[in-house]
C-alpha atoms as a PDB file:
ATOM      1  CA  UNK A   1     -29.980 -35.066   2.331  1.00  0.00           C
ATOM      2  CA  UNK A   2     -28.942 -32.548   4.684  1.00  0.00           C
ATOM      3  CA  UNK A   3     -24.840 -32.741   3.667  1.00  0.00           C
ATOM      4  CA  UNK A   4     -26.499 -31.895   0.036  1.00  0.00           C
ATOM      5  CA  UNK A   5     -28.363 -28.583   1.187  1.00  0.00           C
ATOM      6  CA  UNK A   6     -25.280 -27.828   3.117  1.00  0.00           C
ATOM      7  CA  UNK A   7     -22.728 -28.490  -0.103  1.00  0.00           C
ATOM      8  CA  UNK A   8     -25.526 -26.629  -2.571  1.00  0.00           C
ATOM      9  CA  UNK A   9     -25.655 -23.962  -0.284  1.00  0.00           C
ATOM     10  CA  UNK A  10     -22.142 -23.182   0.714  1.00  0.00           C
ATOM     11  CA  UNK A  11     -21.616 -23.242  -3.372  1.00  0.00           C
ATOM     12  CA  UNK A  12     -24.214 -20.580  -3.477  1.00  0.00           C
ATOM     13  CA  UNK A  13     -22.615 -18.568  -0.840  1.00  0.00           C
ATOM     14  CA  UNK A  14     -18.963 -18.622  -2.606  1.00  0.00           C
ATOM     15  CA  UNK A  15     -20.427 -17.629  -6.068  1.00  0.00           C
ATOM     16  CA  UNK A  16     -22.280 -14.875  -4.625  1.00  0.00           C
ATOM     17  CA  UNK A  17     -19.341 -13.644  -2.856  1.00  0.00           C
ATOM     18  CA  UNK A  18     -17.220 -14.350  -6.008  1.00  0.00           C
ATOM     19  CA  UNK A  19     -19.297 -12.000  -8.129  1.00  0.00           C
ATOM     20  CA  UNK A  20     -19.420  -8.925  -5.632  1.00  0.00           C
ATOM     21  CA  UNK A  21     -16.125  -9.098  -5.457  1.00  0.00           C
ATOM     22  CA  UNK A  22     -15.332  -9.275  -9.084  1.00  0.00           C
ATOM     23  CA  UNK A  23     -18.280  -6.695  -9.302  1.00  0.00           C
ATOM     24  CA  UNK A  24     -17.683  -4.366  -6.779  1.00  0.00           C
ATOM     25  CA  UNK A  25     -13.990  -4.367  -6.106  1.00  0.00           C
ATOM     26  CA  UNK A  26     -11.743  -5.492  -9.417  1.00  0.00           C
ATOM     27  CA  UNK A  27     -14.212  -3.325 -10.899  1.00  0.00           C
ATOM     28  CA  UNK A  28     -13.403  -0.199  -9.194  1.00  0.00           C
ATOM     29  CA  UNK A  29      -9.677  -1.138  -9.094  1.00  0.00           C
ATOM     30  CA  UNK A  30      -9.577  -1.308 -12.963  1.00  0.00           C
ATOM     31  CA  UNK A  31     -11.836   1.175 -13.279  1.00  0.00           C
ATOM     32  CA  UNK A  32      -9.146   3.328 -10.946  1.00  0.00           C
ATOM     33  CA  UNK A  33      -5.928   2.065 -13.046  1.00  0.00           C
ATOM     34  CA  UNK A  34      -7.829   2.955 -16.457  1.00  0.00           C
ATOM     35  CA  UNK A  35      -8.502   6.521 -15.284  1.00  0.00           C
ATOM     36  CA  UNK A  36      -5.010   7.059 -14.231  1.00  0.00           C
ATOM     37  CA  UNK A  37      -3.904   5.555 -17.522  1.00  0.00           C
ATOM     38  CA  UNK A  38      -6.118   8.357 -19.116  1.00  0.00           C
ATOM     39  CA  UNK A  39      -4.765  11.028 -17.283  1.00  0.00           C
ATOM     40  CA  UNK A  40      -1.543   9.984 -17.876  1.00  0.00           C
ATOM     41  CA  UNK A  41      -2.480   9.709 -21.750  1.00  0.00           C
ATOM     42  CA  UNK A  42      -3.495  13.647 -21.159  1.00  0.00           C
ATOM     43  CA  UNK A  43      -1.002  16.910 -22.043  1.00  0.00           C
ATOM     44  CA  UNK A  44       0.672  18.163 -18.856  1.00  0.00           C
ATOM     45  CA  UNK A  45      -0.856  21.604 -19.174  1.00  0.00           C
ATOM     46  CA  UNK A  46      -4.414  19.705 -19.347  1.00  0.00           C
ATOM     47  CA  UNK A  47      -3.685  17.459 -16.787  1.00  0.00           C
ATOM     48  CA  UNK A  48      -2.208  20.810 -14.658  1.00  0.00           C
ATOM     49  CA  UNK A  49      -5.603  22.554 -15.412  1.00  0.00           C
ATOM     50  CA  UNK A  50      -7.739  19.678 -14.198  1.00  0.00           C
ATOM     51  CA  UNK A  51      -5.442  19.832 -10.883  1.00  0.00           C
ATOM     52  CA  UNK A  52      -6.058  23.713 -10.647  1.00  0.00           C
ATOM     53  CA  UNK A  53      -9.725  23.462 -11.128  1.00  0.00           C
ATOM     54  CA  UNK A  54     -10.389  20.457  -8.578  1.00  0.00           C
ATOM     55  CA  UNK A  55      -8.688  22.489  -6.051  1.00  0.00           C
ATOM     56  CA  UNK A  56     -10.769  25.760  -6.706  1.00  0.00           C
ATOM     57  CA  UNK A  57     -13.926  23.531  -6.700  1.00  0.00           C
ATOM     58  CA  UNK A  58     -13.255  21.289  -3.596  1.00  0.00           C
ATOM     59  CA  UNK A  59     -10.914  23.445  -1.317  1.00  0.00           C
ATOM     60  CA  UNK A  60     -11.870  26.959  -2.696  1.00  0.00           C
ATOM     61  CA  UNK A  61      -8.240  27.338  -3.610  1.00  0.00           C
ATOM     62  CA  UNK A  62      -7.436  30.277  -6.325  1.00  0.00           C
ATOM     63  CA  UNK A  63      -4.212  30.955  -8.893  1.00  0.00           C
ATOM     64  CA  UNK A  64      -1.315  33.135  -7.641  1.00  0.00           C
ATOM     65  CA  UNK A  65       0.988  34.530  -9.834  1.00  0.00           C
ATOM     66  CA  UNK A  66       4.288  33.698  -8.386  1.00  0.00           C
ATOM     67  CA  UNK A  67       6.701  36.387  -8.051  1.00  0.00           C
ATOM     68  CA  UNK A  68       9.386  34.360  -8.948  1.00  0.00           C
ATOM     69  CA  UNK A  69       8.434  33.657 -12.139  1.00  0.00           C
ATOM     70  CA  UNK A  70       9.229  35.958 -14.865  1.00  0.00           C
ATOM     71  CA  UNK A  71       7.762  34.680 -17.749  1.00  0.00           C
ATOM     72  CA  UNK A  72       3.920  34.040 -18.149  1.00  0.00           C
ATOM     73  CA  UNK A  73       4.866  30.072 -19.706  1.00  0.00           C
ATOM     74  CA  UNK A  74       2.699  27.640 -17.579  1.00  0.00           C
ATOM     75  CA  UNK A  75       4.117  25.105 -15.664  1.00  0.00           C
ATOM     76  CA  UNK A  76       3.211  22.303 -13.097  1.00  0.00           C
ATOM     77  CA  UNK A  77       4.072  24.312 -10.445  1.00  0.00           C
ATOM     78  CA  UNK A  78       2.053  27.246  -9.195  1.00  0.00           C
ATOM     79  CA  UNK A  79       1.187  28.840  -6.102  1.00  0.00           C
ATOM     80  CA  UNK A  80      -2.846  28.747  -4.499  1.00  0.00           C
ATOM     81  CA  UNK A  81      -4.522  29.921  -1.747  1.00  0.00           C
ATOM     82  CA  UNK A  82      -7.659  30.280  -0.059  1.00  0.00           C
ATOM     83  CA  UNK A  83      -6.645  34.590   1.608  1.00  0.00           C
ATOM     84  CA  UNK A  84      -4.516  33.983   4.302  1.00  0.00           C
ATOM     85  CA  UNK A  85      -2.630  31.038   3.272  1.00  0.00           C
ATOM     86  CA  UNK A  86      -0.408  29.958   0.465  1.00  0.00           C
ATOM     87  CA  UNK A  87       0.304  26.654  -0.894  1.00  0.00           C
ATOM     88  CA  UNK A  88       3.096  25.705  -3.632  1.00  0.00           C
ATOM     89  CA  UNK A  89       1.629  23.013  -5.841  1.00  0.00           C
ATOM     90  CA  UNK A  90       3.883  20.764  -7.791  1.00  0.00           C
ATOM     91  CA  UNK A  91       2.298  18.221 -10.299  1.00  0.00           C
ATOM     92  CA  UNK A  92       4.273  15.210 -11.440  1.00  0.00           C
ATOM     93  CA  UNK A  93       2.959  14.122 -14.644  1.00  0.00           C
ATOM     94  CA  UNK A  94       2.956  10.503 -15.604  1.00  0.00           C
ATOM     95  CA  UNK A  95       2.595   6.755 -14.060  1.00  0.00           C
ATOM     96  CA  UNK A  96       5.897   6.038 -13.578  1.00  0.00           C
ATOM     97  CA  UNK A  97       6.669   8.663 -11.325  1.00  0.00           C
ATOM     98  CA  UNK A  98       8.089   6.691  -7.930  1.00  0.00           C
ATOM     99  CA  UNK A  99       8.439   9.962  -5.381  1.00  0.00           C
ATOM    100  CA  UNK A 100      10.832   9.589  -2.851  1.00  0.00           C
ATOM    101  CA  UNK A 101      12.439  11.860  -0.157  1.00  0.00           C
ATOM    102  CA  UNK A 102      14.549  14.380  -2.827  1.00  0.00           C
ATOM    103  CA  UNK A 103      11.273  15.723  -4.766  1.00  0.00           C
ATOM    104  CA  UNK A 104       9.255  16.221  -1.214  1.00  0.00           C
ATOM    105  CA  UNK A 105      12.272  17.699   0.352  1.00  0.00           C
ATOM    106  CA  UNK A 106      12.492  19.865  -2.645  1.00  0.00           C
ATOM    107  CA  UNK A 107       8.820  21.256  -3.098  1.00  0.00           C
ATOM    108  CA  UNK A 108       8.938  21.800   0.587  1.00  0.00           C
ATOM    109  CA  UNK A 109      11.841  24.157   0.308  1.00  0.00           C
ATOM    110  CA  UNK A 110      10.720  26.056  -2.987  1.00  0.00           C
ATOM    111  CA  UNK A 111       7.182  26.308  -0.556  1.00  0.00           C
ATOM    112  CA  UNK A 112       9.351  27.383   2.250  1.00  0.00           C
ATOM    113  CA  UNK A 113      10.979  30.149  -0.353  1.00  0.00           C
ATOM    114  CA  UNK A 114       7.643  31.461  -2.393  1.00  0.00           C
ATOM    115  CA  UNK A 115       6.235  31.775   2.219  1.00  0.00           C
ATOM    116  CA  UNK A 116       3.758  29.909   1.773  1.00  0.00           C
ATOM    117  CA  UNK A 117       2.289  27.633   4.513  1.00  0.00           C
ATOM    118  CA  UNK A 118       2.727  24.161   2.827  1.00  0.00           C
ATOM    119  CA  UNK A 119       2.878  22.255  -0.339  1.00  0.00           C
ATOM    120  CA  UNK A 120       0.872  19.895  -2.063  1.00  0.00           C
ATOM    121  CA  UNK A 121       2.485  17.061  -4.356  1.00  0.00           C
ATOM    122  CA  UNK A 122       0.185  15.431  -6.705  1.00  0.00           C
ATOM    123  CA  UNK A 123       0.974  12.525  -9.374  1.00  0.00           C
ATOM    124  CA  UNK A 124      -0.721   9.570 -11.190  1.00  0.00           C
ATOM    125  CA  UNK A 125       2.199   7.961  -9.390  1.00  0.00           C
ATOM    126  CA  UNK A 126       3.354   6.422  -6.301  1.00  0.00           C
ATOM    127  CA  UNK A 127       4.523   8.201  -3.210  1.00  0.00           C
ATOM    128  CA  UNK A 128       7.389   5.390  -1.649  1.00  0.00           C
ATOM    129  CA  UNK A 129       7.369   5.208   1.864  1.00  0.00           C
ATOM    130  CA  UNK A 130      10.213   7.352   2.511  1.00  0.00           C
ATOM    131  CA  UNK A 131       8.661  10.196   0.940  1.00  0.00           C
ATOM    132  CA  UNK A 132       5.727  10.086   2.604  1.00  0.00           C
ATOM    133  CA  UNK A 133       7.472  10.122   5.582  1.00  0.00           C
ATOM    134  CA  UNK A 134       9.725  13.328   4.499  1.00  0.00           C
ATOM    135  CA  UNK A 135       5.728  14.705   3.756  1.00  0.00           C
ATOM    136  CA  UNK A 136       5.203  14.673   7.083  1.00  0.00           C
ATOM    137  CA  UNK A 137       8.213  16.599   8.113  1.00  0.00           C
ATOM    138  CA  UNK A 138       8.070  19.270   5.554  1.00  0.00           C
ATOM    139  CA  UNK A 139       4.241  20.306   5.695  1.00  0.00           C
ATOM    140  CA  UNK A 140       3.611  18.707   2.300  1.00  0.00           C
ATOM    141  CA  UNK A 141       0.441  17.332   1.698  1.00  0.00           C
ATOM    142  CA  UNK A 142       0.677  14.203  -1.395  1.00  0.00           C
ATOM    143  CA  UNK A 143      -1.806  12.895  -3.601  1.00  0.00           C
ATOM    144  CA  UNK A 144      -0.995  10.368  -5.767  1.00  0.00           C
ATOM    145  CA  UNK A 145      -2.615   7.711  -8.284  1.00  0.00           C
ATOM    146  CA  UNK A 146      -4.979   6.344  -5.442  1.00  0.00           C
ATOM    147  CA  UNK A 147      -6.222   9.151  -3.806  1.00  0.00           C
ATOM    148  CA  UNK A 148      -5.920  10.911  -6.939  1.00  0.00           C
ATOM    149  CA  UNK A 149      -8.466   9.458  -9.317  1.00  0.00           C
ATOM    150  CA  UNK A 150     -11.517   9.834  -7.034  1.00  0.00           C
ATOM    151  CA  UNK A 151     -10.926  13.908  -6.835  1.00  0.00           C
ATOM    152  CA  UNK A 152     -10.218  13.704 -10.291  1.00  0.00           C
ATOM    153  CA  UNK A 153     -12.789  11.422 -12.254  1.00  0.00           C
ATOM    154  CA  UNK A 154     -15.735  13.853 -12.284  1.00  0.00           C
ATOM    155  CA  UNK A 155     -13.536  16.579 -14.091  1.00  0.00           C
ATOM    156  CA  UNK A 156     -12.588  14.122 -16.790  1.00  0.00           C
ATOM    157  CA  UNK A 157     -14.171  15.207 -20.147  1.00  0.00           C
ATOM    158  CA  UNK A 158     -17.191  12.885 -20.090  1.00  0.00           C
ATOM    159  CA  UNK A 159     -16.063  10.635 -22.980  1.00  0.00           C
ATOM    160  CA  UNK A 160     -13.041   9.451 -21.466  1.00  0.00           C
ATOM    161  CA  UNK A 161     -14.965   8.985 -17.967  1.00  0.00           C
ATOM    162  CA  UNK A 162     -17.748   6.639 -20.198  1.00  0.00           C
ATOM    163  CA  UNK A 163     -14.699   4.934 -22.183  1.00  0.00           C
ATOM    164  CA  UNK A 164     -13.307   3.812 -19.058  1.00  0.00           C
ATOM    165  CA  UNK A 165     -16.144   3.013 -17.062  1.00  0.00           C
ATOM    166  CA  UNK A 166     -17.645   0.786 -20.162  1.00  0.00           C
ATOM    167  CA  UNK A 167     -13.684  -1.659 -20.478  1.00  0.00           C
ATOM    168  CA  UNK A 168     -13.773  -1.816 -16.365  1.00  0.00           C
ATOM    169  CA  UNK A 169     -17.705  -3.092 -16.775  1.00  0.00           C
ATOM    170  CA  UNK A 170     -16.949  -5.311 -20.065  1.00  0.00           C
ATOM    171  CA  UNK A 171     -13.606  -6.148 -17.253  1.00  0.00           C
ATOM    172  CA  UNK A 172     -15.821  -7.421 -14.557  1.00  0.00           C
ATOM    173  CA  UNK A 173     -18.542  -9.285 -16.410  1.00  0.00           C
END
């Protein structure tokens, strides 16, 4: 009898642990690779404002008008800051962005250029290793498709946010 309570209950055990994690984690992962599928569905220039106004909300960063720049034509680069300091921003638009030494080593130097005190990269992309280790070494701060989506999902116009929160639920169940 006891071998049966032991069998019944170890079942039990793995189908409870089964469902959390289909629940809890492949939810949040799919929920995660929807919303970066959404912004990258988005216009650059939205998906450039989104960046600008998560930055002003959660680091109290404001626009600069770059000096450089002679026309008033937006673009995925822009300078912040916060009063004393100044960051170049540089948003890659799109999933299949794979950023690799070149692009950090670049923003770095244009940061370098425009004196300000660092740069951020941010994509719905990957970072690759190397990159992240050129980051490192040229005061450049990345964000990409994993750290990404959870500073970005409550800015995301509220129907998108339910559509993909309702396919990663229907997902999981």
């Amino acid at each position: 009898m006891l071998p049966w309570i032991l069998a019944l209950l170890s079942a039990l055990l793995t189908c409870t642990l089964a469902t959390v994690y289909l629940w809890w984690f492949k939810r949040r992962r799919t929920e995660m690779q929807l919303g970066l599928q959404a912004l990258a569905g988005m216009h650059w220039r939205e998906f450039s404002t989104l960046i600008k106004r998560m930055l002003r909300e959660q680091r109290g960063l404001r626009e600069l008008q770059d000096p450089s720049e002679e026309s008033r034509e937006p673009s995925s680069d822009f300078l912040l800051s916060d009063g004393p300091n100044t960051w170049r921003v540089s948003c890659k638009h799109g999933l299949a962005y794979r950023i690799g030494t070149a692009a950090v080593n670049e923003l770095g130097a244009a940061a370098r250029l425009a004196g300000a005190k660092g740069g951020m990269l941010i994509t719905e992309g990957r970072v690759e290793r190397d990159g992240l280790g050129a980051a490192e070494k040229q005061a450049v701060e990345v964000i990409d498709g994993p750290r990404l989506w959870p500073l970005l999902q409550p800015y995301l116009p509220v129907d998108v946010d339910t559509r993909v929160r309702a396919i990663a639920r229907h997902e999981a169940l």
